[in-house]
Structures are given as C-alpha cells and as structure tokens.
PDB file of N, CA and C in Angstrom:
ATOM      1  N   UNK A   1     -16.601  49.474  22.452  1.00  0.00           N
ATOM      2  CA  UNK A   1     -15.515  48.571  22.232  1.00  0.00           C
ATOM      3  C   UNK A   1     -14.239  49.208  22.774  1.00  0.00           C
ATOM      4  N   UNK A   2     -13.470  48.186  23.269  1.00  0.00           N
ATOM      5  CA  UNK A   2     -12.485  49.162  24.338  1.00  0.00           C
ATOM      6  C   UNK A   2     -11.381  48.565  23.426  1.00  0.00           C
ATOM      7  N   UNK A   3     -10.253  50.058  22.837  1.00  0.00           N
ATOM      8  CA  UNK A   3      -9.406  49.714  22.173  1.00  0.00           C
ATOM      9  C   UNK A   3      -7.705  49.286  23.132  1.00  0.00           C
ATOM     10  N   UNK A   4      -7.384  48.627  22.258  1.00  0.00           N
ATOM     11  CA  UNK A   4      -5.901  47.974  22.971  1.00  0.00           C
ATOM     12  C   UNK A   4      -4.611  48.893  22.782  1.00  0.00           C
ATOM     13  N   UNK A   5      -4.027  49.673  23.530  1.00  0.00           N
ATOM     14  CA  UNK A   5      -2.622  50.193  22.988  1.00  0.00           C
ATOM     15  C   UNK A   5      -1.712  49.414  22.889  1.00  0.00           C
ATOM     16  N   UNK A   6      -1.253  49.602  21.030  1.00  0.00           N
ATOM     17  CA  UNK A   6       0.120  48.493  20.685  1.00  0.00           C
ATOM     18  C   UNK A   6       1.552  49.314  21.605  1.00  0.00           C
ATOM     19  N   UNK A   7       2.243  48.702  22.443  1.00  0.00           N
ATOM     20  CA  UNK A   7       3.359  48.514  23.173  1.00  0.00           C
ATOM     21  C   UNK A   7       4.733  47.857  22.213  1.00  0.00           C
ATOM     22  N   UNK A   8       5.528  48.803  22.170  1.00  0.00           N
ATOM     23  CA  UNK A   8       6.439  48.392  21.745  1.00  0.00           C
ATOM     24  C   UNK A   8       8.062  48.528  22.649  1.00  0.00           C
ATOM     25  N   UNK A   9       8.920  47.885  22.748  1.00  0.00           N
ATOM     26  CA  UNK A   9       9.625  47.694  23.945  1.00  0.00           C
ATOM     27  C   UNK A   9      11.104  48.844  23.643  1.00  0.00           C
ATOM     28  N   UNK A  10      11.582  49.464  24.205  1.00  0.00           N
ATOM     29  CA  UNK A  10      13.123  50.322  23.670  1.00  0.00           C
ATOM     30  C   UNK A  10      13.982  50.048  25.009  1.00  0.00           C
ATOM     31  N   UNK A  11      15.094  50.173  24.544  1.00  0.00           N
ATOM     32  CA  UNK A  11      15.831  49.690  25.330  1.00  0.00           C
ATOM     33  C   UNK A  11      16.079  49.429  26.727  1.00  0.00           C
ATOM     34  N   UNK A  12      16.864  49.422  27.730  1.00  0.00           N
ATOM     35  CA  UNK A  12      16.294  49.131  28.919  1.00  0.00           C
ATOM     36  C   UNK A  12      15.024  48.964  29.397  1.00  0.00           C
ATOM     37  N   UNK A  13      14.112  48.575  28.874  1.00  0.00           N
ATOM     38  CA  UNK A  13      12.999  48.032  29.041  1.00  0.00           C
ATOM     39  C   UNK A  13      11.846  49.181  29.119  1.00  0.00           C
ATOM     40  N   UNK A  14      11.870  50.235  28.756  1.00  0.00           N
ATOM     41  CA  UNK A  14      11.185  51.503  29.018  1.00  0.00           C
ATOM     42  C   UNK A  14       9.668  51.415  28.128  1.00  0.00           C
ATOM     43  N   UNK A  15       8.822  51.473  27.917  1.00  0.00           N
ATOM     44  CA  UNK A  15       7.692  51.437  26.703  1.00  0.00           C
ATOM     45  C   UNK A  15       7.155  52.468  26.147  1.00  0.00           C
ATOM     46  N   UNK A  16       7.014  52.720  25.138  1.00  0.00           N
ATOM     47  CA  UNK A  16       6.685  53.465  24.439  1.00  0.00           C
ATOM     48  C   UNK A  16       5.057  53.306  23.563  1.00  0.00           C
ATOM     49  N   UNK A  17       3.894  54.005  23.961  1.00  0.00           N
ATOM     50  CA  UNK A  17       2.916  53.910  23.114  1.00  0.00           C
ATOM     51  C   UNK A  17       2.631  54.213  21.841  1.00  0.00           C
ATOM     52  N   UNK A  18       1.920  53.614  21.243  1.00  0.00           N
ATOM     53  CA  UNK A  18       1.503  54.249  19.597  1.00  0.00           C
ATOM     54  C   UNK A  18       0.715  55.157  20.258  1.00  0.00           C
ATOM     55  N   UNK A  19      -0.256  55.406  20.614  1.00  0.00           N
ATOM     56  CA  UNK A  19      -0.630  56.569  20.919  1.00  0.00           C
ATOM     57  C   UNK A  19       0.273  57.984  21.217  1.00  0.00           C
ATOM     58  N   UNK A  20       1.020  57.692  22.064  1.00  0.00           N
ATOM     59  CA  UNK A  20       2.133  59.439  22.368  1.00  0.00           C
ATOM     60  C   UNK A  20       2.813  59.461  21.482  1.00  0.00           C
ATOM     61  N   UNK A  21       3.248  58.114  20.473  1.00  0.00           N
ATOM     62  CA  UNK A  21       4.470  58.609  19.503  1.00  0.00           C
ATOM     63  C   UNK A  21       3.458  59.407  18.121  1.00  0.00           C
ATOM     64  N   UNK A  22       2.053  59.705  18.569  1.00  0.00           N
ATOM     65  CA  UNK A  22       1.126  59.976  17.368  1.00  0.00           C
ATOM     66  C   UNK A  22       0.885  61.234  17.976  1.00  0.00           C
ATOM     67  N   UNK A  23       0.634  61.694  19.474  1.00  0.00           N
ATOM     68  CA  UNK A  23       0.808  63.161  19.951  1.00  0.00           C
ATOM     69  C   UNK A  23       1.921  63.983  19.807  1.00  0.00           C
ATOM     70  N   UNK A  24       3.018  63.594  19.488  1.00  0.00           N
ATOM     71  CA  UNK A  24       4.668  63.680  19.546  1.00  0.00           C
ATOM     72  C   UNK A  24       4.215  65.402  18.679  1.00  0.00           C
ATOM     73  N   UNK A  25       4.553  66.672  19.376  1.00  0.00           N
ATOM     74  CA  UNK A  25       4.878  68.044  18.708  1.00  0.00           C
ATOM     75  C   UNK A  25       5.219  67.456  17.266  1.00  0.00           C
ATOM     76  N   UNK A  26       4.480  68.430  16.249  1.00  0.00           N
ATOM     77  CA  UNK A  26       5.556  68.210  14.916  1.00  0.00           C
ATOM     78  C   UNK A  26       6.103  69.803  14.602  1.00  0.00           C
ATOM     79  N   UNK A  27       7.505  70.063  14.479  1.00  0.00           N
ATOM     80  CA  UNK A  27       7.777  71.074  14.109  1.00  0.00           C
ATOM     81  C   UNK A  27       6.901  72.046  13.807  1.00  0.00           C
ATOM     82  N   UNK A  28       6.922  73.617  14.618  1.00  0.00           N
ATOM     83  CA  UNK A  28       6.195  74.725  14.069  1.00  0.00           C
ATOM     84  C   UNK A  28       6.718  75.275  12.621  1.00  0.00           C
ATOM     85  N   UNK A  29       5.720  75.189  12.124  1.00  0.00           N
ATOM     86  CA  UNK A  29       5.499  75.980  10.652  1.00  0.00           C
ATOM     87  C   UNK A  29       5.165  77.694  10.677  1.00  0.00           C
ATOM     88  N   UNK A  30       5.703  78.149   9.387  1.00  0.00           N
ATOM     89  CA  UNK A  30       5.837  79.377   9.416  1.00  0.00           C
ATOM     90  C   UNK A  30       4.213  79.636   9.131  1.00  0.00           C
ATOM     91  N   UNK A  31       3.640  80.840   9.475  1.00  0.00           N
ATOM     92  CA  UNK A  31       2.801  81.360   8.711  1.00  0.00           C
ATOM     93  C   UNK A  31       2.571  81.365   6.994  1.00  0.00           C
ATOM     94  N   UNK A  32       1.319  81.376   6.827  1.00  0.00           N
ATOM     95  CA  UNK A  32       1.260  80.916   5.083  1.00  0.00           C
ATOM     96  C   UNK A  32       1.463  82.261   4.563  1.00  0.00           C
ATOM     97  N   UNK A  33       0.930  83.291   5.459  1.00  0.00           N
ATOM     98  CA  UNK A  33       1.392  84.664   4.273  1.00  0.00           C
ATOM     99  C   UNK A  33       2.442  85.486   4.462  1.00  0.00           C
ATOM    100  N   UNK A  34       3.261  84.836   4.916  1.00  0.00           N
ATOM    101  CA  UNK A  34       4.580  85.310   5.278  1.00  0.00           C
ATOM    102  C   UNK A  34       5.691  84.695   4.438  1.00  0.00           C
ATOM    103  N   UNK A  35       7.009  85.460   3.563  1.00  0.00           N
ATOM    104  CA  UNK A  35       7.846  84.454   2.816  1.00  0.00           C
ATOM    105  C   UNK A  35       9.291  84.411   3.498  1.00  0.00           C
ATOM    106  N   UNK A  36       9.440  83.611   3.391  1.00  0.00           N
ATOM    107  CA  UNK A  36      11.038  83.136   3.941  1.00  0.00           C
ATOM    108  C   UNK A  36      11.725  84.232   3.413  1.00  0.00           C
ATOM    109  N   UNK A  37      12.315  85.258   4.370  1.00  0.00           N
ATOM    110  CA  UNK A  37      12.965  86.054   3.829  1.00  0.00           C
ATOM    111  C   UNK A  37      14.642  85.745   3.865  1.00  0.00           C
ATOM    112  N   UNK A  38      15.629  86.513   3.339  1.00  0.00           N
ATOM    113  CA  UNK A  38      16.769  85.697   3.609  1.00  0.00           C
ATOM    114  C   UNK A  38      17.518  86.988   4.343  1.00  0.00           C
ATOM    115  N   UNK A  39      17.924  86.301   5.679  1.00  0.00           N
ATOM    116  CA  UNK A  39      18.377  87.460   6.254  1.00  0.00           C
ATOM    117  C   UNK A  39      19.448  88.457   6.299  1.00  0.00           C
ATOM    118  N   UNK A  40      19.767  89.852   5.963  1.00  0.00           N
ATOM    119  CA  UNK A  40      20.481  90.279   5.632  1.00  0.00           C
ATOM    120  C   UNK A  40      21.990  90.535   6.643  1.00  0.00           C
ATOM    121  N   UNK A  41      23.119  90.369   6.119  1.00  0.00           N
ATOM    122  CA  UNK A  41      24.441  90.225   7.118  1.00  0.00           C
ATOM    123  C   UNK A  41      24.710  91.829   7.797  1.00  0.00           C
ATOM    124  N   UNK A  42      24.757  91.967   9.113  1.00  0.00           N
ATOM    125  CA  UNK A  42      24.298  92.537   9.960  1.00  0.00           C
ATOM    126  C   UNK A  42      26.002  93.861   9.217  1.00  0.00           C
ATOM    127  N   UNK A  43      25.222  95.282   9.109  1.00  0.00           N
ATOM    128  CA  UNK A  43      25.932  96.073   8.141  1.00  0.00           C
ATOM    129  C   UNK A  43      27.306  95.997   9.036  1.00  0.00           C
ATOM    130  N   UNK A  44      28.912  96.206   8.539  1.00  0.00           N
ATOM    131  CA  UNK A  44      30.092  96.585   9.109  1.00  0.00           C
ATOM    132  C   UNK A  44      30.334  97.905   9.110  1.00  0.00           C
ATOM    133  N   UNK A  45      30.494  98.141  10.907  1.00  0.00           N
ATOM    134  CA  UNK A  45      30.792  99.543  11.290  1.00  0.00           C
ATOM    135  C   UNK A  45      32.003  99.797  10.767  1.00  0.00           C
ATOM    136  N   UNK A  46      32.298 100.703  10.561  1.00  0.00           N
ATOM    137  CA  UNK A  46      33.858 101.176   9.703  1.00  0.00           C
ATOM    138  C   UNK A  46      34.614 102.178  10.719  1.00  0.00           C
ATOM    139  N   UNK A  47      35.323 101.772  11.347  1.00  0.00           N
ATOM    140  CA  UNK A  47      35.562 102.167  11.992  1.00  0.00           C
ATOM    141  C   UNK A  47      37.087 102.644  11.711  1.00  0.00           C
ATOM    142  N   UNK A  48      37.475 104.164  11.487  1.00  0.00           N
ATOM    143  CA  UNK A  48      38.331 105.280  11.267  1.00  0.00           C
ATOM    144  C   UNK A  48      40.116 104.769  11.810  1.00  0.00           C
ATOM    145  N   UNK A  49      40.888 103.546  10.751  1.00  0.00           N
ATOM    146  CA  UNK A  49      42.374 103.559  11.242  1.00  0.00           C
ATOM    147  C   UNK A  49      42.986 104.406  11.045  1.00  0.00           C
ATOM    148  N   UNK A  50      43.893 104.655  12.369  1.00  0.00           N
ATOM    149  CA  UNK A  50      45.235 105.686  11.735  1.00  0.00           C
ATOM    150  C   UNK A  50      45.847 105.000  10.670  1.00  0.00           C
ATOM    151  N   UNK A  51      46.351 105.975   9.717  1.00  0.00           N
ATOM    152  CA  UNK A  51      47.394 105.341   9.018  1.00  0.00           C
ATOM    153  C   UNK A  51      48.515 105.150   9.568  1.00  0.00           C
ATOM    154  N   UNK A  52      48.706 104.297   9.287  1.00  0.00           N
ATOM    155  CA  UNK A  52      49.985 103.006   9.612  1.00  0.00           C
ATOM    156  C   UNK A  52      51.559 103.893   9.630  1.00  0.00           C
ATOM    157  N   UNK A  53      51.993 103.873  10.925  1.00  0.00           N
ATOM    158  CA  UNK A  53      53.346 104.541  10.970  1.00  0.00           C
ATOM    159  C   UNK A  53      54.378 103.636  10.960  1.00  0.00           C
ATOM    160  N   UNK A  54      55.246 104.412   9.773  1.00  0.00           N
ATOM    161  CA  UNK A  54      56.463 103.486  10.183  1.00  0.00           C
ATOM    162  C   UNK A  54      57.023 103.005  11.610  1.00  0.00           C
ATOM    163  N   UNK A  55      58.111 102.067  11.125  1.00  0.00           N
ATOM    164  CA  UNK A  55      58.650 101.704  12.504  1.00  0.00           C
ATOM    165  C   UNK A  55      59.566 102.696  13.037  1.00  0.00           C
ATOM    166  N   UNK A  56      60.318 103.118  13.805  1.00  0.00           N
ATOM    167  CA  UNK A  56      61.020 104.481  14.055  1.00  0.00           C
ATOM    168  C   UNK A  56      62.048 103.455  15.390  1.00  0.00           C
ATOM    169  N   UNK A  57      63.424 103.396  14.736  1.00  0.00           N
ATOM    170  CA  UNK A  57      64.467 103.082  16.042  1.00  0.00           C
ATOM    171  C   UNK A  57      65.083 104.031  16.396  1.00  0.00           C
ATOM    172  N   UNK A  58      65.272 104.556  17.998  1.00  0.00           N
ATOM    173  CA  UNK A  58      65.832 105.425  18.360  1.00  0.00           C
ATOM    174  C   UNK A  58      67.215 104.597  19.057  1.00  0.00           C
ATOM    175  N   UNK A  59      68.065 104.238  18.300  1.00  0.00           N
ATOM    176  CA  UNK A  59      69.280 103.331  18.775  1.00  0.00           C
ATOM    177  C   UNK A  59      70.781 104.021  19.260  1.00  0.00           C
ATOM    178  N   UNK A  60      71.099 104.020  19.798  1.00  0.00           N
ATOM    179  CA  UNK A  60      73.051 104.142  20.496  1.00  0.00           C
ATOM    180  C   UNK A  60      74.222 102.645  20.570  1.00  0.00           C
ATOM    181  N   UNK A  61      75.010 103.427  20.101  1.00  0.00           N
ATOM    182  CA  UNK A  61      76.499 102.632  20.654  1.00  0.00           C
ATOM    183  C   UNK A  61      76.901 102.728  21.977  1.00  0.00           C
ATOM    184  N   UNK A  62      77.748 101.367  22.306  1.00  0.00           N
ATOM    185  CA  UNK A  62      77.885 101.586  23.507  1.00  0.00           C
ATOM    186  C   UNK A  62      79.119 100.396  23.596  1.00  0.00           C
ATOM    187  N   UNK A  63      80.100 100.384  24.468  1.00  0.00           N
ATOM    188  CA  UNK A  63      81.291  99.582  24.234  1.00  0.00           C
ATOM    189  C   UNK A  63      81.438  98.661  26.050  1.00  0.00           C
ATOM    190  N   UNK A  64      80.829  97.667  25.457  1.00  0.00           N
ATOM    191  CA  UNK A  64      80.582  96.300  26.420  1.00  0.00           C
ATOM    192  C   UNK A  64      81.912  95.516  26.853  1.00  0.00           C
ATOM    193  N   UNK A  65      81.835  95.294  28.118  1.00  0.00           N
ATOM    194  CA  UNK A  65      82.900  94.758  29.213  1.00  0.00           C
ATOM    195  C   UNK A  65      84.009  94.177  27.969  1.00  0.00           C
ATOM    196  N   UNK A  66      83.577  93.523  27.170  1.00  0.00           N
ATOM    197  CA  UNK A  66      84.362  92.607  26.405  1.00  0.00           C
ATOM    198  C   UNK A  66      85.333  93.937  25.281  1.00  0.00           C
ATOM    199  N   UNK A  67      84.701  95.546  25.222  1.00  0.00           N
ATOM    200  CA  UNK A  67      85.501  95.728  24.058  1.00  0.00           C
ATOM    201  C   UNK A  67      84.943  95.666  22.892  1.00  0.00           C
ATOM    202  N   UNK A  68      83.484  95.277  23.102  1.00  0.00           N
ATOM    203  CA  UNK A  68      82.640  95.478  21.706  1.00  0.00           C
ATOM    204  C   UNK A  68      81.836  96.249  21.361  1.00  0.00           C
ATOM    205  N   UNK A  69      81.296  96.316  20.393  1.00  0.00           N
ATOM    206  CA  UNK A  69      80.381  97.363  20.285  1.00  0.00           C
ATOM    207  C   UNK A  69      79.183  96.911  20.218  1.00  0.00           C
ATOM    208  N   UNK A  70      78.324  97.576  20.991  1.00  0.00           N
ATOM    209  CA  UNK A  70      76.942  97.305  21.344  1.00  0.00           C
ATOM    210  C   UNK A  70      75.849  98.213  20.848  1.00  0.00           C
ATOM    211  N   UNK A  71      74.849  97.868  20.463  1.00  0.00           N
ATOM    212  CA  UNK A  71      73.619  98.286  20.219  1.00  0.00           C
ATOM    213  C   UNK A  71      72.384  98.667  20.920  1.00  0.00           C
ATOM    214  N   UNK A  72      72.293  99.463  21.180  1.00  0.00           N
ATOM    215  CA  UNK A  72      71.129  99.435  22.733  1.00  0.00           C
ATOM    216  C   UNK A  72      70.197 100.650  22.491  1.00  0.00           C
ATOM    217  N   UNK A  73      68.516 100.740  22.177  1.00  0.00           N
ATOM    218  CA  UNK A  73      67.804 101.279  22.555  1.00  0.00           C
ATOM    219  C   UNK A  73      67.381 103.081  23.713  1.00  0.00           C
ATOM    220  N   UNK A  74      67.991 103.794  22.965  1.00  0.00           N
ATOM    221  CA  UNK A  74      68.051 105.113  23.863  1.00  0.00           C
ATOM    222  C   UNK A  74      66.872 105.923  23.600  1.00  0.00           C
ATOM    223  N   UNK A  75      66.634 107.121  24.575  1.00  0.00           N
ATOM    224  CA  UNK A  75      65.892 107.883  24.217  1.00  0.00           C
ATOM    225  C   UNK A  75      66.310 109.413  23.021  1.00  0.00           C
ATOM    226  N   UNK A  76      65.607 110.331  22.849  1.00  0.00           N
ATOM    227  CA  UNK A  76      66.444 111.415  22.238  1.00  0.00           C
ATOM    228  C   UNK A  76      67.100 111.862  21.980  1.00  0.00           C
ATOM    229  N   UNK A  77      67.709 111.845  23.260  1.00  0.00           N
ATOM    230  CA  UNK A  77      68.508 112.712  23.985  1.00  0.00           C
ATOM    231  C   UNK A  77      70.191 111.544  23.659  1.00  0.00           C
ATOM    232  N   UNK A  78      69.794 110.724  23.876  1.00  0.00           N
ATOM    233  CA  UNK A  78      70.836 109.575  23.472  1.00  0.00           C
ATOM    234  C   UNK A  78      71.250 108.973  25.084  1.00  0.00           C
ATOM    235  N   UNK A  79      70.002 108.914  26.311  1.00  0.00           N
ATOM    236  CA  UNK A  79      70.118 108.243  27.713  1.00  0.00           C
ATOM    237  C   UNK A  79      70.025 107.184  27.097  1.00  0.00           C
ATOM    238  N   UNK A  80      70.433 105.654  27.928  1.00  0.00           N
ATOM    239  CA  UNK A  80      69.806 104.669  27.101  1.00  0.00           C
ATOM    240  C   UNK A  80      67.806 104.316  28.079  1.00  0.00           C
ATOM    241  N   UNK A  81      67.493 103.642  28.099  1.00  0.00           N
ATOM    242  CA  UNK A  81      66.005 103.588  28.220  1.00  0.00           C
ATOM    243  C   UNK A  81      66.013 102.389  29.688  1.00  0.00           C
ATOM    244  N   UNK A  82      65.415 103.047  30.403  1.00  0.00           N
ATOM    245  CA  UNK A  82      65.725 102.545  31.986  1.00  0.00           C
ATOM    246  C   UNK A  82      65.930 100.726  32.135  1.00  0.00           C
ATOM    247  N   UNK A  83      65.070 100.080  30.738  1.00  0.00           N
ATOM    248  CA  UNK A  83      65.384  98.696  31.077  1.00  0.00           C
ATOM    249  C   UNK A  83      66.392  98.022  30.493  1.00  0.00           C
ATOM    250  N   UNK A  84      67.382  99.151  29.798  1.00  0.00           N
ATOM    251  CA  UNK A  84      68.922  99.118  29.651  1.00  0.00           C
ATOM    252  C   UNK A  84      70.044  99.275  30.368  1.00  0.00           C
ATOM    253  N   UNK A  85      69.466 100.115  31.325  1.00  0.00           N
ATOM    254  CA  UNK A  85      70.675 100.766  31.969  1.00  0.00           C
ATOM    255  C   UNK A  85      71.366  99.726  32.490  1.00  0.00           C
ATOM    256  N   UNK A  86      70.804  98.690  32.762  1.00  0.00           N
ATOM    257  CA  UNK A  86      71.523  97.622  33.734  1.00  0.00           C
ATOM    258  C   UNK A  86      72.733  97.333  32.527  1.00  0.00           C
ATOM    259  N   UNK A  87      71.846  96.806  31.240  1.00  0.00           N
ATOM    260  CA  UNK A  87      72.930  96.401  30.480  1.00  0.00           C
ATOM    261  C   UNK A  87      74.046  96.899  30.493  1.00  0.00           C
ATOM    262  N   UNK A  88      74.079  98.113  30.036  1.00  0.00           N
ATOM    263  CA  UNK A  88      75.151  99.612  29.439  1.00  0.00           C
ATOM    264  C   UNK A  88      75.840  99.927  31.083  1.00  0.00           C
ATOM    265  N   UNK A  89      75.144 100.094  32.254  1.00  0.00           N
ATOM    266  CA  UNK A  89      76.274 100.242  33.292  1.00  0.00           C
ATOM    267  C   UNK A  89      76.703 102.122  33.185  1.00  0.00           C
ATOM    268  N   UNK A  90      78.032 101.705  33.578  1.00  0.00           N
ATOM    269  CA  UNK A  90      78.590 103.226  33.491  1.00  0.00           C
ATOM    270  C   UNK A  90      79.025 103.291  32.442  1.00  0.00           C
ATOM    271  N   UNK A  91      79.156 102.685  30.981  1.00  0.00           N
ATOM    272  CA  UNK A  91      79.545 102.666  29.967  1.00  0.00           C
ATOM    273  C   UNK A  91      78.814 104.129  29.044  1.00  0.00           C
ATOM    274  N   UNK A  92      79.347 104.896  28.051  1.00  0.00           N
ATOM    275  CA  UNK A  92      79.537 106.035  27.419  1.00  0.00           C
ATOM    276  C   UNK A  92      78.696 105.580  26.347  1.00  0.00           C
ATOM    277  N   UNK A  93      77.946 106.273  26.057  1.00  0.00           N
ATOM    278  CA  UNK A  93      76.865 106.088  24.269  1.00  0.00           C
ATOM    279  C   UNK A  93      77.800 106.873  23.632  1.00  0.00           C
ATOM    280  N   UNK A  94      78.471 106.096  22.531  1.00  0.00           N
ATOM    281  CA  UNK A  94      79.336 106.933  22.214  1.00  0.00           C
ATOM    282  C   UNK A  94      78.511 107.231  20.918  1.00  0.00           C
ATOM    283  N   UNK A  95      77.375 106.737  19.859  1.00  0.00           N
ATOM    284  CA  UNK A  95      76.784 108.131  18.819  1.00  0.00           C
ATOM    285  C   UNK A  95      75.614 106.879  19.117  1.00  0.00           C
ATOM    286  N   UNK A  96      74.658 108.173  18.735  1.00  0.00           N
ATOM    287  CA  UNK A  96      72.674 107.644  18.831  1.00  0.00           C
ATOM    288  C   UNK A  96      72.199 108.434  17.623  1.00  0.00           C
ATOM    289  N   UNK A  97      71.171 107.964  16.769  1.00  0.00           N
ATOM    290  CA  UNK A  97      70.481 108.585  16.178  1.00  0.00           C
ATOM    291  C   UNK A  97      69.306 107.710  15.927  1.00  0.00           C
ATOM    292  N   UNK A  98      68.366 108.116  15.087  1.00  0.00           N
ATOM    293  CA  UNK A  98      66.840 107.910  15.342  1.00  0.00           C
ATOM    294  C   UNK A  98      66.732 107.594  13.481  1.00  0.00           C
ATOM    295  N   UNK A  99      66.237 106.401  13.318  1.00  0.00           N
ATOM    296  CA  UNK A  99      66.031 105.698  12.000  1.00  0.00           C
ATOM    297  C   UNK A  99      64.032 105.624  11.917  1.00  0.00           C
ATOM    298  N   UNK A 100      64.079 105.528  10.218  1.00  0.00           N
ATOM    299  CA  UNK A 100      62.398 105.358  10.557  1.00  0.00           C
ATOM    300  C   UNK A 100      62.377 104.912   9.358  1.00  0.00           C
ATOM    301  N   UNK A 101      61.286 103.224   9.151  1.00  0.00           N
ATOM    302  CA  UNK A 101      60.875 103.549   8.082  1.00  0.00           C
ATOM    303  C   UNK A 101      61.584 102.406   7.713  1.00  0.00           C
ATOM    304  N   UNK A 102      62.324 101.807   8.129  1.00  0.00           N
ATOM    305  CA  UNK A 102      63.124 100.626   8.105  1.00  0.00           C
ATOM    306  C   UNK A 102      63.027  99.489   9.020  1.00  0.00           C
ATOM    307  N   UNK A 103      63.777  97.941   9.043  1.00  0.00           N
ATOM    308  CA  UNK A 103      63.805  96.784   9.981  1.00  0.00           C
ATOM    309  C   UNK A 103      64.877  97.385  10.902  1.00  0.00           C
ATOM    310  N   UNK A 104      64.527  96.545  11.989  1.00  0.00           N
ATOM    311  CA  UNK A 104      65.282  96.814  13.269  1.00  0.00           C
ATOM    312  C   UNK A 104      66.361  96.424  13.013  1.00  0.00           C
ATOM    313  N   UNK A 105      66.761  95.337  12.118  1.00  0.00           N
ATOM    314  CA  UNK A 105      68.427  94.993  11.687  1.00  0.00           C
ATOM    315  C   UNK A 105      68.835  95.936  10.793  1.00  0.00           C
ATOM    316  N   UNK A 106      68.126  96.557   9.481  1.00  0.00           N
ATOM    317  CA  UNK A 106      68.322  97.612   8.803  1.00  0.00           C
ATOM    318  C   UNK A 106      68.818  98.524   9.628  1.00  0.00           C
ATOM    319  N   UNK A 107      68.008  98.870  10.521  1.00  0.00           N
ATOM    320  CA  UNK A 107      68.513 100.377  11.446  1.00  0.00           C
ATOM    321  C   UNK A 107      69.891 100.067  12.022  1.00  0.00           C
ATOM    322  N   UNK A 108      69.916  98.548  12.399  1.00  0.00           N
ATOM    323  CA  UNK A 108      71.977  98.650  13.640  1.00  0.00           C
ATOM    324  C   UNK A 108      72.655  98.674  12.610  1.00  0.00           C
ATOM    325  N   UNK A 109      72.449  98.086  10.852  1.00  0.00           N
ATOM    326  CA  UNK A 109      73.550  98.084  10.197  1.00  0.00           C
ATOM    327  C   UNK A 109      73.527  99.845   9.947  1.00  0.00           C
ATOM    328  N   UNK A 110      72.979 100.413   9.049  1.00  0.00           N
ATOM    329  CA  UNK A 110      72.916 101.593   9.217  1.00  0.00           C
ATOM    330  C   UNK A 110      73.513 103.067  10.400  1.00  0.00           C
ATOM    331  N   UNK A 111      73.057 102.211  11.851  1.00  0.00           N
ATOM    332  CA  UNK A 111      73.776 102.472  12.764  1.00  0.00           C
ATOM    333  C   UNK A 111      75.264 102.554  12.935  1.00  0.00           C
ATOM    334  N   UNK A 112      75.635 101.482  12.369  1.00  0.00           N
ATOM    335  CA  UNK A 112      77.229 100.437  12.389  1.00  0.00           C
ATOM    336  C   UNK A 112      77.863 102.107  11.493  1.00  0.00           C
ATOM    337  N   UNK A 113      77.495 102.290  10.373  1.00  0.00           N
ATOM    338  CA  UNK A 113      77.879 102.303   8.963  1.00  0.00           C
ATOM    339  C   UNK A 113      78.026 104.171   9.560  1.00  0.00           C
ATOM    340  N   UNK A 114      77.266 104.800  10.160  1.00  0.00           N
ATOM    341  CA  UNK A 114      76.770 106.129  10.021  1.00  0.00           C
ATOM    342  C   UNK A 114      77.951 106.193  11.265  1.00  0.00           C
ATOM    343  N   UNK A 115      78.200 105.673  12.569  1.00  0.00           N
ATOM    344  CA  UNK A 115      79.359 105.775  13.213  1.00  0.00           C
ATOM    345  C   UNK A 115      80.730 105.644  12.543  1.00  0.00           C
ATOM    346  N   UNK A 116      80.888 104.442  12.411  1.00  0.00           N
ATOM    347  CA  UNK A 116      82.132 104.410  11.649  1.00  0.00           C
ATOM    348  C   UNK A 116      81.872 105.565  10.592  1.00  0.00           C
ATOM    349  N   UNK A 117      81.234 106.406   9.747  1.00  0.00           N
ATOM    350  CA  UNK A 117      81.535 107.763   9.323  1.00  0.00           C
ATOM    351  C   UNK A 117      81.836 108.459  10.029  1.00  0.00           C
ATOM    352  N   UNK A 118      80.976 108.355  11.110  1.00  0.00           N
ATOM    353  CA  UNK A 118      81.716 109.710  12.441  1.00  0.00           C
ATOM    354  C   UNK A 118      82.784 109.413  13.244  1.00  0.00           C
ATOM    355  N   UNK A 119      83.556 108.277  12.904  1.00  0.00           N
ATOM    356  CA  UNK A 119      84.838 108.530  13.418  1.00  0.00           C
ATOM    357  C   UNK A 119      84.722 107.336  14.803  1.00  0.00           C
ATOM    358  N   UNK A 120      83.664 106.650  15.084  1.00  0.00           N
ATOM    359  CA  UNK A 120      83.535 106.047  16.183  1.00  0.00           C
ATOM    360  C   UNK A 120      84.088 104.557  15.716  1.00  0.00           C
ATOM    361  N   UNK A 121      85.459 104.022  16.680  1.00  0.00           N
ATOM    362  CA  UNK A 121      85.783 103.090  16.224  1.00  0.00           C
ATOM    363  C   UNK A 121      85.240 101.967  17.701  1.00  0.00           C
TER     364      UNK A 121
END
C-alpha cells in the first residue's frame, strides 16, 4: 500500500512535509551519568596596585601683559614647563613651590597666600 505525504503550504508557497518535520534534529541531550555541573566563575588574577599617590603641583607666579598675576605650571627648579613658555614669554617667575596632597585650586590659593607672605606683590 503506497502511503500519501500530507503537504502543508508556508508562505511564499514553499512545502513542507510531515515526514521531514518528523526527521527535524531534536536537541542533543546530555549524557545520563553525567550531572549538570554549575560552572565555576573563572578565578580573579590580583594583580599588585601601587598605592595611590597624591596629586603633587609644582606651580609659579608670573606677571602677565595685563599686570596680573598668573599661575603657571613649572618644573623644580621654578623654569616654567616647555608648553608654557609661550604663555609666560620673557616674563620673571617671581616664587614657585611644589604642593602635594591637595586640589589643583587648593594648591593656586595656597600659592596666592604663601607669596603674598614672601613679599610678592
């Protein structure tokens, strides 16, 4: 007896058999003597920070075209730092010192405060 495959129609007109939708893969299954293990989160390397250094401003005065007093970034020594120089010009650092441990506005007032002690008007 010769059997009939039921045809059923999907969209654009394509067909689909009961037969292949009955071959259709069904998901692989795990082994039976094996248990779902739950997998463990892959360990964190620890990896050795420096401790955390303060911030450290190495700042100078400096008295700008206008007659004011300026704030500008120097080295040690109290040069100002080569992508200043343009600013500062031939202009005089008149006092520098080196703050740590504080905000960068903390350090110019501080700055302000420690000149005007030394006499820098």
């Amino acid at each position: 007896m010769a059997t009939k495959k039921k045809t059923t129609t999907k969209a654009a007109g394509t067909k689909k058999t009961a037969r292949t939708a009955a071959t259709k893969k069904a998901p692989a299954k795990k082994p039976a003597g094996k248990k779902a293990s739950a997998k463990k989160p892959a360990a964190k390397k620890s990896v050795a920070e420096a401790p955390k250094r303060p911030p450290r401003w190495s700042i100078g005065l400096f008295r700008n075209a206008k007659d004011r007093l300026c704030t500008v970034y120097v080295g040690g020594d109290g040069t100002p730092t080569p992508y200043e120089k343009k600013r500062v010009g031939d202009a005089k650092i008149l006092f520098h010192t080196v703050y740590s441990g504080m905000k960068y506005s903390e350090a110019r007032q501080q700055l302000l405060r420690d000149a005007a002690k030394a006499g820098v008007k």
